[in-house]
Protein backbone atom coordinates (compact mmCIF):
# COMPACT_ATOMS: atom_id res chain seq x y z
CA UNK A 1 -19.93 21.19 20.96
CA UNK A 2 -18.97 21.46 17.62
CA UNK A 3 -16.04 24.45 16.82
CA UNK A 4 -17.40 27.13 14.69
CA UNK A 5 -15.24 27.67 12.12
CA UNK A 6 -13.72 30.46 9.74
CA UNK A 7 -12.54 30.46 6.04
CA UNK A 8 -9.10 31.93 4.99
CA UNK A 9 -9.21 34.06 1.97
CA UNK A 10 -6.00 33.06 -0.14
CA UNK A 11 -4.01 35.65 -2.05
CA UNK A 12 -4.42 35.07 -5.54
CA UNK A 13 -5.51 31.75 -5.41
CA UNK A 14 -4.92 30.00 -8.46
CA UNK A 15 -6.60 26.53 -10.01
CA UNK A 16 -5.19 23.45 -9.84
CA UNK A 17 -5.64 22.86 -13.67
CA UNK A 18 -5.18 26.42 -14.97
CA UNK A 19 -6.51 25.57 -18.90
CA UNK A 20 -9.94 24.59 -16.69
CA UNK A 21 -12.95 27.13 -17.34
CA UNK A 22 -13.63 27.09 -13.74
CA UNK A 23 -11.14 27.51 -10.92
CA UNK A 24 -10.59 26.04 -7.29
CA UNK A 25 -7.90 26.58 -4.56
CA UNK A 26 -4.60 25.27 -5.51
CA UNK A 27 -3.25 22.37 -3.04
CA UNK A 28 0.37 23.36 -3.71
CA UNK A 29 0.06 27.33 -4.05
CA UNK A 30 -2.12 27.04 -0.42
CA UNK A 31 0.25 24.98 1.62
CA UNK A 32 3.37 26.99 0.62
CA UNK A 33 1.64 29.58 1.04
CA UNK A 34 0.71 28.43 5.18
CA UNK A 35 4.55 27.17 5.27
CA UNK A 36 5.08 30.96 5.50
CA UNK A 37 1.92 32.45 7.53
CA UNK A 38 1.30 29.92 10.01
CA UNK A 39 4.03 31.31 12.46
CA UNK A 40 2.35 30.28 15.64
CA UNK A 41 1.84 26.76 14.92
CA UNK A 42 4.07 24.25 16.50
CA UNK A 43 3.21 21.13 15.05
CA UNK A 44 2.62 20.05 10.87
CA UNK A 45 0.69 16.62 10.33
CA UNK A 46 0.78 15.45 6.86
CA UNK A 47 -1.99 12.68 6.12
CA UNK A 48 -1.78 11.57 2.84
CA UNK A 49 -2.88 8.40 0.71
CA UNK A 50 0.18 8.23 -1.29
CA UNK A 51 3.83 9.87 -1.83
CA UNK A 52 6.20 10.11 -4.56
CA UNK A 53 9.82 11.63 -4.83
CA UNK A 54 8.34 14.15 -7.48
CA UNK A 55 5.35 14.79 -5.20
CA UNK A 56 7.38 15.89 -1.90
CA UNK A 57 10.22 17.74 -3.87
CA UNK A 58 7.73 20.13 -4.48
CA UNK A 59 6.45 20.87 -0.75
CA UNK A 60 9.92 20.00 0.65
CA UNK A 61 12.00 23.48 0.63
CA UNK A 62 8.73 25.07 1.70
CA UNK A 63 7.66 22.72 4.68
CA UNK A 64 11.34 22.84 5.80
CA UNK A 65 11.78 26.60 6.15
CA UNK A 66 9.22 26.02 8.23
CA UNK A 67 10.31 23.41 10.45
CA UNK A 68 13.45 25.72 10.63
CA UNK A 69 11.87 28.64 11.52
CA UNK A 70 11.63 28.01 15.51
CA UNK A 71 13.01 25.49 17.49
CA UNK A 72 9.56 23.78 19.06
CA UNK A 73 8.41 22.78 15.98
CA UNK A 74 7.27 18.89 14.83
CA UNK A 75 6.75 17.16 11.78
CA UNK A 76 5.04 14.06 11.83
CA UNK A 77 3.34 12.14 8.32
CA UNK A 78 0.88 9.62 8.18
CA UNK A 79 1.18 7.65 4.90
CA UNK A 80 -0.72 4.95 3.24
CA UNK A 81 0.39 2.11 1.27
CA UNK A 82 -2.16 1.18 -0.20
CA UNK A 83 -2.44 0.12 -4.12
CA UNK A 84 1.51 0.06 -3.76
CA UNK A 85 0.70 4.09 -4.60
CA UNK A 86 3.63 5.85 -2.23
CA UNK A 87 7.17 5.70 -3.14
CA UNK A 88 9.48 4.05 -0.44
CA UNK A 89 12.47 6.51 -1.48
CA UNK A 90 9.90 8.86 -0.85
CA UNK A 91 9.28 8.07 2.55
CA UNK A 92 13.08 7.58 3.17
CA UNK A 93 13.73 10.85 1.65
CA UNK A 94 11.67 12.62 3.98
CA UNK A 95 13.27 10.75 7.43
CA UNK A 96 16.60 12.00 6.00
CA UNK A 97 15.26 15.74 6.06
CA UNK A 98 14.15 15.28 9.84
CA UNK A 99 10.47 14.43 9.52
CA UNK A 100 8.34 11.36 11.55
CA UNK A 101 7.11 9.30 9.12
CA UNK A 102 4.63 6.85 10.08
CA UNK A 103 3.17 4.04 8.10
CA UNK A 104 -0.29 2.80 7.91
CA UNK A 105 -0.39 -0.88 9.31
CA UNK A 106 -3.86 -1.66 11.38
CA UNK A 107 -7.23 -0.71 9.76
CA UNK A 108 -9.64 -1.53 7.77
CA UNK A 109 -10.55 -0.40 4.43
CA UNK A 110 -8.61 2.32 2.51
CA UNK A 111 -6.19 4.65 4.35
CA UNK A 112 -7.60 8.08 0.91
CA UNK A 113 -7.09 11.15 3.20
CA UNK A 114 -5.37 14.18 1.73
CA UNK A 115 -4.47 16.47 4.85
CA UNK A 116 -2.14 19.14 5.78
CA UNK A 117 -2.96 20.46 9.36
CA UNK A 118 -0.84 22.91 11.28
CA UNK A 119 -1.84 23.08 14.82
CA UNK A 120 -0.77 25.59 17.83
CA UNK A 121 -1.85 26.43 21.15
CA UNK A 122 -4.57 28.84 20.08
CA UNK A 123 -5.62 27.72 16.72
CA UNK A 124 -5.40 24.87 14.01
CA UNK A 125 -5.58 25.76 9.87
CA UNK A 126 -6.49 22.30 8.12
CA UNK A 127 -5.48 21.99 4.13
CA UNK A 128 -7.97 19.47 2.84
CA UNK A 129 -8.55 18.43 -0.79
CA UNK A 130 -8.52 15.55 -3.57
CA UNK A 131 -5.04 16.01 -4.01
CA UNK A 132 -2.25 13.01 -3.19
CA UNK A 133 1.44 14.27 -2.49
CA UNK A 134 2.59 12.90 -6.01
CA UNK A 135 3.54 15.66 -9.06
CA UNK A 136 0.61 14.92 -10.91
CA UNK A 137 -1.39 16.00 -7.50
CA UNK A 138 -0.14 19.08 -7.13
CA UNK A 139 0.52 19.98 -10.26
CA UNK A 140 -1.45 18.40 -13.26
CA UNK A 141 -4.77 16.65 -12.42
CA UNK A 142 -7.94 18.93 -11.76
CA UNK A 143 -8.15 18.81 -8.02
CA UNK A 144 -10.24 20.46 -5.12
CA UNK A 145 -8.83 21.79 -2.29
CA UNK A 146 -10.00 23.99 0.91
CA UNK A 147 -8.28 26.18 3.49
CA UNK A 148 -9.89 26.24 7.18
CA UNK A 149 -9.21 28.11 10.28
CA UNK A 150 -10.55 26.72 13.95
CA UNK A 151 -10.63 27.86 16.62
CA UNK A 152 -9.86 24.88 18.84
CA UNK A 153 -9.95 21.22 17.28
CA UNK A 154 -13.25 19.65 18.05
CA UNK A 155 -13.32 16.07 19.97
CA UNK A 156 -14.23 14.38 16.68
CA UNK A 157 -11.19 15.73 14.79
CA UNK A 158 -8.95 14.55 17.66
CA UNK A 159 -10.36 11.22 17.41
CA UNK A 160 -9.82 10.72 14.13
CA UNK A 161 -5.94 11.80 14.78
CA UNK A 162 -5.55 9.61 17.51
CA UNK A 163 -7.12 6.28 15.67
CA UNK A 164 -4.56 7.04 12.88
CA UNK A 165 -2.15 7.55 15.16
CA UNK A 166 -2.62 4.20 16.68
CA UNK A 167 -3.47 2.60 12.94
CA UNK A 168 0.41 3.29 12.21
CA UNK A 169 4.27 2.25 12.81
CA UNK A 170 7.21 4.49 12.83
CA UNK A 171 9.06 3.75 8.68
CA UNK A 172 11.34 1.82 10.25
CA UNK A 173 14.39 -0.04 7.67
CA UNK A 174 12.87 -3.40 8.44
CA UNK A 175 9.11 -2.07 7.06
CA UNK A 176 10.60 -0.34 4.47
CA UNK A 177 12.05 -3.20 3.37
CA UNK A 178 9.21 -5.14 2.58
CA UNK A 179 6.92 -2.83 1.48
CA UNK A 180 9.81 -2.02 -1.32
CA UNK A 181 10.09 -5.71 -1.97
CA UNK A 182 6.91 -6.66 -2.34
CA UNK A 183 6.18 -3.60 -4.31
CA UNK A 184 8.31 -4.73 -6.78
CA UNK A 185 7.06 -8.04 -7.21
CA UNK A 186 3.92 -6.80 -7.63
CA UNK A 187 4.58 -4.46 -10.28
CA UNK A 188 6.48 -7.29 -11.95
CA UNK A 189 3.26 -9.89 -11.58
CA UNK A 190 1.18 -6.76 -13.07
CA UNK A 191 3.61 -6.42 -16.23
CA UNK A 192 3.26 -10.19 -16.89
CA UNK A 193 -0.65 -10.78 -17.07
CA UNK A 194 -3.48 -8.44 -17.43
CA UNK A 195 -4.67 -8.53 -14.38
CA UNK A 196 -2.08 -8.49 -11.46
CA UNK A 197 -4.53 -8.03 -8.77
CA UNK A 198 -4.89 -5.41 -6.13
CA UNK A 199 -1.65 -5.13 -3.92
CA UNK A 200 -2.22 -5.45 0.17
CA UNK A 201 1.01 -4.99 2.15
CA UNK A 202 1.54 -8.20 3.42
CA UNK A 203 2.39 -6.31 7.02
CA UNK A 204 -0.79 -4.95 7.06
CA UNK A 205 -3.65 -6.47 9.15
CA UNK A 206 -7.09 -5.05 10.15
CA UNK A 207 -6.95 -3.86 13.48
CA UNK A 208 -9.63 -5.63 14.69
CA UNK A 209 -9.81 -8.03 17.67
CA UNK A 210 -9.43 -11.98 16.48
CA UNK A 211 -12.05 -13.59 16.69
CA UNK A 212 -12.32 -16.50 20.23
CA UNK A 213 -11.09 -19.37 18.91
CA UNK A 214 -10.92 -22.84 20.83
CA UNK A 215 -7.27 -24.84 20.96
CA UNK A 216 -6.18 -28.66 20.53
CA UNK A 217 -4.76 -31.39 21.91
CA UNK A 218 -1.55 -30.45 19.92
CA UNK A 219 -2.28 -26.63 20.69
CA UNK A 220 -3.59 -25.40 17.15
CA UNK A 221 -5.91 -22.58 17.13
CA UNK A 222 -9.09 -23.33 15.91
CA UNK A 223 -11.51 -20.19 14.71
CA UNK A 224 -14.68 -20.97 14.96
CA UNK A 225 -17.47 -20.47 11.70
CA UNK A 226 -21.50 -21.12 11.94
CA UNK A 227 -22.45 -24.64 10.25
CA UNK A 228 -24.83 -22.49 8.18
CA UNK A 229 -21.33 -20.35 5.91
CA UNK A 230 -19.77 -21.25 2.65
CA UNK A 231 -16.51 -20.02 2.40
CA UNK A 232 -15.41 -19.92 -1.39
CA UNK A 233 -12.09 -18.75 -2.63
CA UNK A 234 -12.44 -16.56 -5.40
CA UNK A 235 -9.35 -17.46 -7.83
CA UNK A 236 -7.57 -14.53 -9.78
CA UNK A 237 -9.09 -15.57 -13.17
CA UNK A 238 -12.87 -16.66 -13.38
CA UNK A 239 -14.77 -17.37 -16.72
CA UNK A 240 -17.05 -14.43 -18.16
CA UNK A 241 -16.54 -10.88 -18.49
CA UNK A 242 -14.54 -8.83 -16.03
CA UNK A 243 -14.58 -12.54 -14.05
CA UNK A 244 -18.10 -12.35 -11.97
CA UNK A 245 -19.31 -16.05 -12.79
CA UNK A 246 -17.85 -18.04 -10.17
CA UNK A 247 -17.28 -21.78 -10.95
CA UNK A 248 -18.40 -23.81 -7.49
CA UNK A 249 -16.97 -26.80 -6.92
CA UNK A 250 -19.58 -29.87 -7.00
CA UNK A 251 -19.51 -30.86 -3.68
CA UNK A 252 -19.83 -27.48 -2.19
CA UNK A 253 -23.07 -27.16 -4.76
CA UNK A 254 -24.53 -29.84 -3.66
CA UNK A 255 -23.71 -30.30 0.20
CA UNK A 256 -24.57 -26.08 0.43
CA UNK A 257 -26.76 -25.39 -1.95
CA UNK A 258 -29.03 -28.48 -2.53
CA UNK A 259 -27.64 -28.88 -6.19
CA UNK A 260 -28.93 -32.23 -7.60
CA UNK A 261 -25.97 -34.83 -8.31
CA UNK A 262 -27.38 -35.45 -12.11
CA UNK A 263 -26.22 -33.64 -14.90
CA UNK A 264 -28.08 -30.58 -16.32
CA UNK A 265 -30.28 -29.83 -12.77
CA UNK A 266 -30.92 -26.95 -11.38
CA UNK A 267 -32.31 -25.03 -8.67
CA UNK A 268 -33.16 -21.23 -8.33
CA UNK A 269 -31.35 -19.45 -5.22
CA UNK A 270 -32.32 -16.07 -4.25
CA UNK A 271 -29.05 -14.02 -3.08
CA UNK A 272 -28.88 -10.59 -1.16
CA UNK A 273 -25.88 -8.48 -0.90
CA UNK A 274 -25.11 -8.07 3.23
CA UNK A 275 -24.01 -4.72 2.94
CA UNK A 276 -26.23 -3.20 0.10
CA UNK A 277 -29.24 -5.44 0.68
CA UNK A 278 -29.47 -5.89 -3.34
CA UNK A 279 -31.55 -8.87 -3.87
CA UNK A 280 -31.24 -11.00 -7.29
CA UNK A 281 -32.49 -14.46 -8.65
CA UNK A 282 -30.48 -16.61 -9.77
CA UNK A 283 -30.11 -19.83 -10.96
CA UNK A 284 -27.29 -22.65 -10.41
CA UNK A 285 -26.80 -25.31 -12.81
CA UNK A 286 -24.89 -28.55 -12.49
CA UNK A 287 -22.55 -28.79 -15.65
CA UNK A 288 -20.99 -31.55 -17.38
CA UNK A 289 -17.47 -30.17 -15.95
CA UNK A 290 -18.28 -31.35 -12.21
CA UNK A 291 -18.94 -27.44 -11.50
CA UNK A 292 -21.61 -25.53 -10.84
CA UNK A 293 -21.68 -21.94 -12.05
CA UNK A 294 -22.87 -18.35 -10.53
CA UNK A 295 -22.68 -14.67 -11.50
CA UNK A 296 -22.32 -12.04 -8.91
CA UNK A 297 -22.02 -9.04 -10.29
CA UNK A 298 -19.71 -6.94 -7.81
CA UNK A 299 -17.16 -10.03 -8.41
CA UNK A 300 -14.57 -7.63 -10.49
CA UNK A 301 -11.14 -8.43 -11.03
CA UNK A 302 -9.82 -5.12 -9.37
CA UNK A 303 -11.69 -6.76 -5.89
CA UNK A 304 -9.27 -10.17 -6.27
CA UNK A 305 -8.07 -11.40 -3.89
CA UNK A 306 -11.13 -11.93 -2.33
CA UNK A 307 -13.15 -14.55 -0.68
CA UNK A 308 -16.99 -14.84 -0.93
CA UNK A 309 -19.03 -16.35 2.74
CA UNK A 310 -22.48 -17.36 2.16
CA UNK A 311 -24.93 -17.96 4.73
CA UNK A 312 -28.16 -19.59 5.17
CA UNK A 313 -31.30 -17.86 6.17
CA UNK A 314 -34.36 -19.14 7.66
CA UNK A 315 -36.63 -18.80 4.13
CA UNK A 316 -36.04 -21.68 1.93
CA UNK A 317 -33.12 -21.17 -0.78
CA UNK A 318 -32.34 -17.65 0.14
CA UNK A 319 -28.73 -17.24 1.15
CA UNK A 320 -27.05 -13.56 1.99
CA UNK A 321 -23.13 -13.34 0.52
CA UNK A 322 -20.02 -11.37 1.61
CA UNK A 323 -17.47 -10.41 -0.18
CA UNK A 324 -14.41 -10.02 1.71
CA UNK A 325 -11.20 -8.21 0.34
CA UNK A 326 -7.72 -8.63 0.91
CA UNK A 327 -6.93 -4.82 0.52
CA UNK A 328 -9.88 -3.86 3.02
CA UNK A 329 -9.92 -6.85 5.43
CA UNK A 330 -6.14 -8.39 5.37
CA UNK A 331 -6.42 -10.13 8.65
CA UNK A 332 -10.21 -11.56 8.10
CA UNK A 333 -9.33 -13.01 4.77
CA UNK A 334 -6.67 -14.68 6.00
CA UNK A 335 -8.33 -15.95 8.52
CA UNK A 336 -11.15 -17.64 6.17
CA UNK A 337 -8.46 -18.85 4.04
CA UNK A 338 -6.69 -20.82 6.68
CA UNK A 339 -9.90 -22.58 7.57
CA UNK A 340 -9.76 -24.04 3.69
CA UNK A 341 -8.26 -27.70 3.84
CA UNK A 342 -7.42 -26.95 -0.02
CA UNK A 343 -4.17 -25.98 -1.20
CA UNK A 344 -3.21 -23.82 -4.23
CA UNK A 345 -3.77 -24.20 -7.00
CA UNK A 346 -6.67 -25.91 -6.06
CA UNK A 347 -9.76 -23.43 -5.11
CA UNK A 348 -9.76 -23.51 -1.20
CA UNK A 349 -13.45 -23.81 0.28
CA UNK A 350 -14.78 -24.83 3.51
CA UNK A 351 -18.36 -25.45 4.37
């Protein structure tokens, strides 16, 4: 059953972007404002896609009057790291002031929520709203934000708390570490070319169970993939605009695909989207390059690095593709990767 629940009514609420026409509860005037109401609440979660220094100097004095205030109370954070977004110092700077700060490791997808909740014995009041910890989230950007009072946290609720619970690692020096230094290289790679790519934690995998894999004589781990898949590397820069046609190399054309071996044939392939069910004709040429080319229109750079799977379906020339992100699948693209005999530079592929 689910909780009925009850709205707060905020003194003087004021709008996020005050030069706005319309107004909506402020993020930062609301949770200072529950630093100093919420008196019977014994524990503060913070859930928040990203953190800066600027961002948690401006909840800091506030949440830690509170954590003063009695001598049961807990602080625990949940932050993400992903888009190289949250500021390490950030997350050190808050461990110095007493807080547990956790950091996302095992999921899939994008670790976006923006969540203050202060829970006690009798009640919970949840902060919710569009607004990251960072200055310009609490203070510049037009934002929405909501205040809600239940009575008792609902089993769904809980379940979300514990699977983020279990999705994260205590900020430890070690993680820090490498989340700064690979944060850095990053933004270095991003100032050199155009397009850097999307930054995945290299500590972060998916969560998910691996996949049964058989072993050999010399005790490698083989995972196993249907006859009927195409794995294809997408590399960072592919011809066209915004990089959706996808050069194929020959042999994968041909052995895959049916592609004729003489220059200037073609077939027509039908391909559906797995998750949207888009269909779209298209056709694949062989060119005088040894390549064969194809556009796929959901192939933008901000999606690299990626790895498309194609597989086979039972009406002739139809094939259904998958495009699988680093930044929402780590561990799975890995995985597909390391079944590639190719090495960089050259495109890695594996029928």
């Amino acid at each position: 059953m689910i909780a009925k629940h009850k709205f707060l009514d905020l003194p003087s609420p004021a709008p996020t972007m005050r030069t706005a026409a319309w107004a909506v509860t402020d993020f930062l005037d609301a949770a200072i404002n529950l630093c100093r109401t919420e008196t019977s609440s014994t524990q503060l979660r913070l859930y928040f896609y990203a953190v800066t220094v600027a961002g948690w100097r401006k909840l800091r004095s506030s949440i830690l009057r509170w954590h003063k205030s009695a001598n049961n109370r807990a602080i625990t954070a949940y932050i993400g790291t992903d888009h190289a977004l949250t500021d390490a110092d950030a997350v050190e700077a808050m461990q110095r002031d007493g807080i547990e700060v956790r950091l996302m490791r095992h999921y899939t997808g994008t670790f976006h929520p923006k969540v203050i909740w202060f829970s006690g014995k009798t009640s919970s009041t949840i902060l919710a709203g569009s607004n990251n910890l960072t200055e310009d989230g609490l203070a510049n950007n037009i934002e929405f934000a909501s205040v809600t009072k239940i009575a008792k946290a609902d089993i769904n609720l809980l379940r979300w708390h514990e699977e983020i619970h279990k999705a994260s690692e205590l900020a430890t020096p070690q993680l820090l570490k490498s989340y700064r230094t690979e944060k850095e290289k990053h933004g270095a790679k991003r100032a050199k070319i155009s397009q850097g790519g999307t930054f995945t934690w290299s500590m972060r995998t998916s969560g998910k169970k691996k996949p049964k894999s058989s072993t050999t004589s010399r005790g490698q781990r083989i995972t196993k993939v249907s006859s009927g898949e195409l794995i294809l590397e997408i590399m960072p820069r592919e011809t066209s605009d915004e990089g959706r046609q996808v050069q194929i190399p020959l042999d994968a054309a041909q052995r895959f695909f049916g592609l004729g071996s003489d220059v200037g044939s073609s077939i027509q392939l039908t391909l559906e989207n797995m998750f949207t069910k888009e269909q779209r004709s298209l056709t694949l040429t062989h060119n005088k390059n040894s390549t064969a080319r194809l556009s796929i229109s959901e192939l933008e750079y901000r999606s690299r690095p990626c790895v498309l799977v194609f597989q086979r379906t039972r009406k002739q020339q139809k094939y259904i593709f998958e495009i699988v992100r680093q930044a929402i699948d780590p561990s799975r693209f890995s995985e597909l990767l390391d079944l590639c005999k190719q090495k960089p530079p050259k495109r890695r592929w594996k029928l």
